[in-house]
Protein backbone atom coordinates (compact mmCIF):
# COMPACT_ATOMS: atom_id res chain seq x y z
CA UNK A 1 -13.12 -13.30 -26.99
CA UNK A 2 -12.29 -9.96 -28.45
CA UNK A 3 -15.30 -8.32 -26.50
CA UNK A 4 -14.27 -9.69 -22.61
CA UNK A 5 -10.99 -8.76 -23.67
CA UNK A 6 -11.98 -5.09 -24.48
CA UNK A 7 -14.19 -5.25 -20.77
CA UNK A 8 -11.26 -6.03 -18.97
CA UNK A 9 -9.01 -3.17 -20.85
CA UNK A 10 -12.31 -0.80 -20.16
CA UNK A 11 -12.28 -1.85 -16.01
CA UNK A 12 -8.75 -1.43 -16.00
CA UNK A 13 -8.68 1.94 -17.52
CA UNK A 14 -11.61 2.78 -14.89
CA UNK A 15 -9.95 1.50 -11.91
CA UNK A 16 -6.98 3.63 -13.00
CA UNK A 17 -9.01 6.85 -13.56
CA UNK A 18 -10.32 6.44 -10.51
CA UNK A 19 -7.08 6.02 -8.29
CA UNK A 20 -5.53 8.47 -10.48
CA UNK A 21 -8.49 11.05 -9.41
CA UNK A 22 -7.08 11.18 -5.98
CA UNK A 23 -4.76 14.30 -4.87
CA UNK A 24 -3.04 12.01 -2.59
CA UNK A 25 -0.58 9.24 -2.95
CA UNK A 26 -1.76 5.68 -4.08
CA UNK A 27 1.05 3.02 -4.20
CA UNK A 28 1.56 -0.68 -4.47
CA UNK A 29 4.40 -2.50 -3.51
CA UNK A 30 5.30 -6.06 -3.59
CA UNK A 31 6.05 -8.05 -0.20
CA UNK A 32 9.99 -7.38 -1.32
CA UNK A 33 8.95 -3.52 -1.27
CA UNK A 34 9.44 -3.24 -5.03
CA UNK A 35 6.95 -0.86 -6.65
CA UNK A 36 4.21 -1.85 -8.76
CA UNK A 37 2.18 0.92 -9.33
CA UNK A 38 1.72 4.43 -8.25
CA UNK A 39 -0.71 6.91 -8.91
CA UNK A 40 -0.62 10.09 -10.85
CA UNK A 41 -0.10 12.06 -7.52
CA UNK A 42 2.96 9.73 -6.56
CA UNK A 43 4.60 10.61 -9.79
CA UNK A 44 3.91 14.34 -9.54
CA UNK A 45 5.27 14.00 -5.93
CA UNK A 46 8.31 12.04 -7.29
CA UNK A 47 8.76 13.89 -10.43
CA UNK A 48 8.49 11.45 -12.76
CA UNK A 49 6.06 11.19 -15.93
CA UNK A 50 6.67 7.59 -17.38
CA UNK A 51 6.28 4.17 -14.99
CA UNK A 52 10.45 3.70 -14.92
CA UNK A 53 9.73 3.01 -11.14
CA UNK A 54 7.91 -0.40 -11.69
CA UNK A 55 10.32 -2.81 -10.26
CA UNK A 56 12.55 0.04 -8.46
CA UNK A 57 12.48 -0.32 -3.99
CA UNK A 58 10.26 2.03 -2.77
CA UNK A 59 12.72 3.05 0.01
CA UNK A 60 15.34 3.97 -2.38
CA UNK A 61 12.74 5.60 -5.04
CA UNK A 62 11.37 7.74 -1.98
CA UNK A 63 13.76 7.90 -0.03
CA UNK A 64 17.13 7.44 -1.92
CA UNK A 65 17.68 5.07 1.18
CA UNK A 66 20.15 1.57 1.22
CA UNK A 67 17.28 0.13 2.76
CA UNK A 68 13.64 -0.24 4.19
CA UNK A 69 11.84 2.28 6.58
CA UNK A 70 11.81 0.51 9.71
CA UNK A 71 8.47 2.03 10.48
CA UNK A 72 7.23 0.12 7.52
CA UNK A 73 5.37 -2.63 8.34
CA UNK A 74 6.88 -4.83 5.77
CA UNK A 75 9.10 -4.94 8.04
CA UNK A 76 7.99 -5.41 11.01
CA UNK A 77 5.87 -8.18 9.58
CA UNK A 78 2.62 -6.25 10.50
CA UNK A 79 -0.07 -7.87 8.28
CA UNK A 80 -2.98 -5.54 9.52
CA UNK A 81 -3.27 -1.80 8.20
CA UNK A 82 -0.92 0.18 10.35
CA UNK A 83 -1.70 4.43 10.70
CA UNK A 84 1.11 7.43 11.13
CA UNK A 85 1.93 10.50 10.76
CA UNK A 86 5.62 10.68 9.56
CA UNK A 87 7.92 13.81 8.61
CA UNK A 88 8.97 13.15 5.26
CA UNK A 89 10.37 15.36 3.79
CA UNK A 90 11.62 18.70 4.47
CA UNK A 91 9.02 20.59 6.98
CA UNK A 92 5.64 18.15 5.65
CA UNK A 93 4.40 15.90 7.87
CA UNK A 94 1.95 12.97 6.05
CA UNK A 95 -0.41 10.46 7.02
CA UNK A 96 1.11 7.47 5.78
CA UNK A 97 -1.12 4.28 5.91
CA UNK A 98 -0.34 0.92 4.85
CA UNK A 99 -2.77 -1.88 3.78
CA UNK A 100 -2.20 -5.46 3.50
CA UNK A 101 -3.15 -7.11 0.35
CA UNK A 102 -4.40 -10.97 0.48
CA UNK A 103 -5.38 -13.50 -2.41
CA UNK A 104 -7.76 -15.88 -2.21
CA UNK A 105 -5.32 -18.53 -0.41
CA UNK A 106 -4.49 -15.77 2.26
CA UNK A 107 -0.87 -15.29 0.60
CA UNK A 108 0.25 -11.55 0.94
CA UNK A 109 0.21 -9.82 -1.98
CA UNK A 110 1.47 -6.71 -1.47
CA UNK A 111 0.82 -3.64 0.40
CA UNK A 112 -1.50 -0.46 -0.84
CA UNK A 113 0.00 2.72 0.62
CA UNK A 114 -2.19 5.51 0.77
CA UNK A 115 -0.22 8.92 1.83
CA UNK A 116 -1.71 12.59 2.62
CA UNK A 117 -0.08 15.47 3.28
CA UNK A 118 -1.52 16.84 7.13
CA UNK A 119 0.37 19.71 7.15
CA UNK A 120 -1.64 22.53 6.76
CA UNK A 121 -3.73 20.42 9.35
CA UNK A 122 -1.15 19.91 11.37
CA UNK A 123 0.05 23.99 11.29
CA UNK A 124 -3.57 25.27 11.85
CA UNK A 125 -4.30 22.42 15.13
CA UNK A 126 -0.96 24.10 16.37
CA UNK A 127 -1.82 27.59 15.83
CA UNK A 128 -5.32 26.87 17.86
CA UNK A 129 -3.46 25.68 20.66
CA UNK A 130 -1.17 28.47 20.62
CA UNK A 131 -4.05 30.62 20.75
CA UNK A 132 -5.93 28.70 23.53
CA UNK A 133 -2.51 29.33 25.62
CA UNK A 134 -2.21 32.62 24.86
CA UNK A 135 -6.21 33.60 26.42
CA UNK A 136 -5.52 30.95 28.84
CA UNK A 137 -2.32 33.25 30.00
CA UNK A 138 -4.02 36.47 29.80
CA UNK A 139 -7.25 35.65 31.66
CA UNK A 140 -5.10 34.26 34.41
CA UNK A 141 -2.86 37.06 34.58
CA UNK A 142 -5.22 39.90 34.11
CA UNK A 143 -5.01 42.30 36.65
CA UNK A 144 -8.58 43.08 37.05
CA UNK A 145 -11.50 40.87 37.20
CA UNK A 146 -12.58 39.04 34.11
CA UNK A 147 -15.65 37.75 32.66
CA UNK A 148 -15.89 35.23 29.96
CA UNK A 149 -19.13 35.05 28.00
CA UNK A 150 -19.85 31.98 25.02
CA UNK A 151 -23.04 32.45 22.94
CA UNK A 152 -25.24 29.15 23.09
């Protein structure tokens, strides 16, 4: 008994070190949005070092809100994984995607919220464009004849 008891503690530990390797956000709330877990990165994000959020409503943990996202898809009663990109906070814009959760019976569990911050993405696919713009305007407005080479 002592032995499967020490496996389980050993695959729990694992399954932590492994979710806790990720630089982005792994969360899981409950159907009622409380928090059950969250991931070293969450509680770097959040500032927090202990797990005084178990329990707490992720909207007002995140958010410091009276109440739920209504992007979230605990809400809306969207039992699929859903996929944005959301301004959070301040100036970062994050991928934000949400995962249903199912036992055995098909009852919802809870979701799994995976989050990634897309800004410096986001900057550098703007800056691109920009740039694209910016040739597009001078080889239509130049007042001479131009010629536009690519390699391969």
């Amino acid at each position: 008994m002592e032995n499967a008891a020490s496996v389980l503690m050993a695959g729990e530990k694992l399954r932590s070190d492994i979710l806790n390797a990720f630089r982005e956000v792994v969360a899981f709330y409950s159907p009622t949005h409380e928090i059950l877990w969250i991931n070293d990165a969450g509680k770097k994000q959040l500032n927090i070092v202990d797990d005084s959020y178990i329990g707490k409503l992720c909207y007002e943990v995140w958010f410091h809100a009276e109440g739920p996202c209504q992007t979230c898809p605990v809400v809306s009663r969207k039992f699929e994984p859903t996929e944005r990109l959301l301004k959070l906070s301040g100036d970062n814009i994050w991928l934000v995607r949400h995962i249903p959760l199912f036992d055995d019976d098909n009852t919802l569990k809870g979701f799994i919220e995976y989050r990634a911050d897309m800004t410096q993405i986001s900057n550098l696919e703007k800056q691109i464009i920009d740039e694209r713009e910016k040739y597009k305007m001078l080889a239509e407005n130049a007042p001479f004849g131009l010629i536009l080479t690519l390699d391969n």
